[in-house]
C-alpha atoms as a PDB file:
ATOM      1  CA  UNK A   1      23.916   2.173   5.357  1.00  0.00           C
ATOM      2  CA  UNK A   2      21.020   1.916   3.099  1.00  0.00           C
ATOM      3  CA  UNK A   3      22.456   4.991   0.471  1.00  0.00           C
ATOM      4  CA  UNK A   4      25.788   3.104   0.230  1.00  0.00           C
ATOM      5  CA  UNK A   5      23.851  -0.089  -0.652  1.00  0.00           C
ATOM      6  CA  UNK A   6      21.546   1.203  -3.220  1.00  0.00           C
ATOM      7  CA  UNK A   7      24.342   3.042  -4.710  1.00  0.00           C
ATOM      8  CA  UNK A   8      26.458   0.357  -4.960  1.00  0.00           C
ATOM      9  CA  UNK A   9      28.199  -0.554  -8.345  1.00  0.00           C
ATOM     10  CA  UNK A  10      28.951  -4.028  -7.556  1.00  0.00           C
ATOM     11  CA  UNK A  11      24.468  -4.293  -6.630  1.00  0.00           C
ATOM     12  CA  UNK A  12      23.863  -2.397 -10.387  1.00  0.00           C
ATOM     13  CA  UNK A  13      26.339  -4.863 -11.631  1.00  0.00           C
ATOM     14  CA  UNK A  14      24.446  -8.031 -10.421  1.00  0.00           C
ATOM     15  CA  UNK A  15      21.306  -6.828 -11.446  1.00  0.00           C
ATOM     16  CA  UNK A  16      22.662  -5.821 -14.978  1.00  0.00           C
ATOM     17  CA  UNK A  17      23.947 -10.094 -15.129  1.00  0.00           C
ATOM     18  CA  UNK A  18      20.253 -11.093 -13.780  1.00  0.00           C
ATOM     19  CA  UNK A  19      18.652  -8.907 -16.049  1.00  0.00           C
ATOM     20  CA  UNK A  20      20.449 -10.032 -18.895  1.00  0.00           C
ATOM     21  CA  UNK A  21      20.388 -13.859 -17.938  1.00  0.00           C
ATOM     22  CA  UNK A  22      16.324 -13.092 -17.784  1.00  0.00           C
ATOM     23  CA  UNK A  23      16.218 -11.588 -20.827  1.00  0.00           C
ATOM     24  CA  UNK A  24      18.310 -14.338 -22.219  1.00  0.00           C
ATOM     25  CA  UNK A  25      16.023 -17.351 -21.485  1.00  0.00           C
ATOM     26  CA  UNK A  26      12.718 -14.968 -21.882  1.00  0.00           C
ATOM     27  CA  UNK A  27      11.323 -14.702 -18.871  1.00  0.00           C
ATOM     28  CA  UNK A  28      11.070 -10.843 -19.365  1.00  0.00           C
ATOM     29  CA  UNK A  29       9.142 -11.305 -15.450  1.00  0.00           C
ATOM     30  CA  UNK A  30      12.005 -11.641 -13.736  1.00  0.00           C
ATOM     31  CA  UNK A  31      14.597  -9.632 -15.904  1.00  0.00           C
ATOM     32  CA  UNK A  32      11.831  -6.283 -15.027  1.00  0.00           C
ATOM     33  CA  UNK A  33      10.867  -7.218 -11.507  1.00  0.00           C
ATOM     34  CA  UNK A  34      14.033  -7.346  -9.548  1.00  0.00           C
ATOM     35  CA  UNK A  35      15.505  -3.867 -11.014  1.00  0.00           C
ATOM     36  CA  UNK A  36      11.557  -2.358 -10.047  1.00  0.00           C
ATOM     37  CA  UNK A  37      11.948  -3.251  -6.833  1.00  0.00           C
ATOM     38  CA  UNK A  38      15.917  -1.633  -7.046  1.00  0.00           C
ATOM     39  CA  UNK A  39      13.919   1.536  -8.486  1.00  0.00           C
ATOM     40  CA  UNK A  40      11.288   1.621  -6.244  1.00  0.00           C
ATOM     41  CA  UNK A  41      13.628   1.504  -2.919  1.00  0.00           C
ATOM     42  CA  UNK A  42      15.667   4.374  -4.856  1.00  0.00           C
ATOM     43  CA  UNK A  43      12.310   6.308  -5.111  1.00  0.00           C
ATOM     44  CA  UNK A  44      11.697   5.849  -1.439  1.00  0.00           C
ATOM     45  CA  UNK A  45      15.315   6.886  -0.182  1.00  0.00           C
ATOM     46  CA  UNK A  46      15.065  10.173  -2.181  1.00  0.00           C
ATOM     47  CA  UNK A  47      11.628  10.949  -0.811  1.00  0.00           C
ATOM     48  CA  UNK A  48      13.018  10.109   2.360  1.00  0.00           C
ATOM     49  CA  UNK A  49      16.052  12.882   2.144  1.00  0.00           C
ATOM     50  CA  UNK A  50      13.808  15.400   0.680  1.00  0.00           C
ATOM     51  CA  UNK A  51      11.776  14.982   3.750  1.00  0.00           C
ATOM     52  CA  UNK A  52      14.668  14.906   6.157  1.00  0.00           C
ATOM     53  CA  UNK A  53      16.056  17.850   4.277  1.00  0.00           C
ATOM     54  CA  UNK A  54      12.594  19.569   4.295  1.00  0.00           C
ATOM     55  CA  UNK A  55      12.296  19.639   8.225  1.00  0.00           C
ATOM     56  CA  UNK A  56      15.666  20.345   8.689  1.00  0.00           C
ATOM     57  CA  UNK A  57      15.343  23.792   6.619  1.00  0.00           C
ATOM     58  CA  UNK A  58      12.435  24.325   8.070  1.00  0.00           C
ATOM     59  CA  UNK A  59      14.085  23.631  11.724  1.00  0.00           C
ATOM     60  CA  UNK A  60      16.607  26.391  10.734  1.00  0.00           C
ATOM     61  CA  UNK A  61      14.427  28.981   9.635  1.00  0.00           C
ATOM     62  CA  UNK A  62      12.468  29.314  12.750  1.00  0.00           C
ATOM     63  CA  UNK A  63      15.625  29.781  14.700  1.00  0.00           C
END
């Protein structure tokens, strides 16, 4: 659920429009804090896999 969120164009869309709007009016704040959040959750699922992936090799290996 969570991979087909974060990887969702219509999500990258909205944040492109909020960015922009931000940037826009100046408050730079809000047009960088939103999408570091968006990175930072992206960070977190791909350490996530790598771990997941990890164990599973692992798993296989001492079969």
């Amino acid at each position: 659920m969570i991979n087909e969120v974060l990887h969702s164009r219509l999500i990258a869309f909205f944040l492109g429009l909020w960015a922009m709007y931000c940037a826009s009016i100046g408050a730079y704040d809000g047009a960088l804090f939103i999408p570091m959040i968006y990175a930072t959750l992206l960070l977190l699922n791909h350490i996530d896999q790598k771990k997941s992936e990890g164990s599973r090799n692992a798993h296989a290996q001492n079969k």
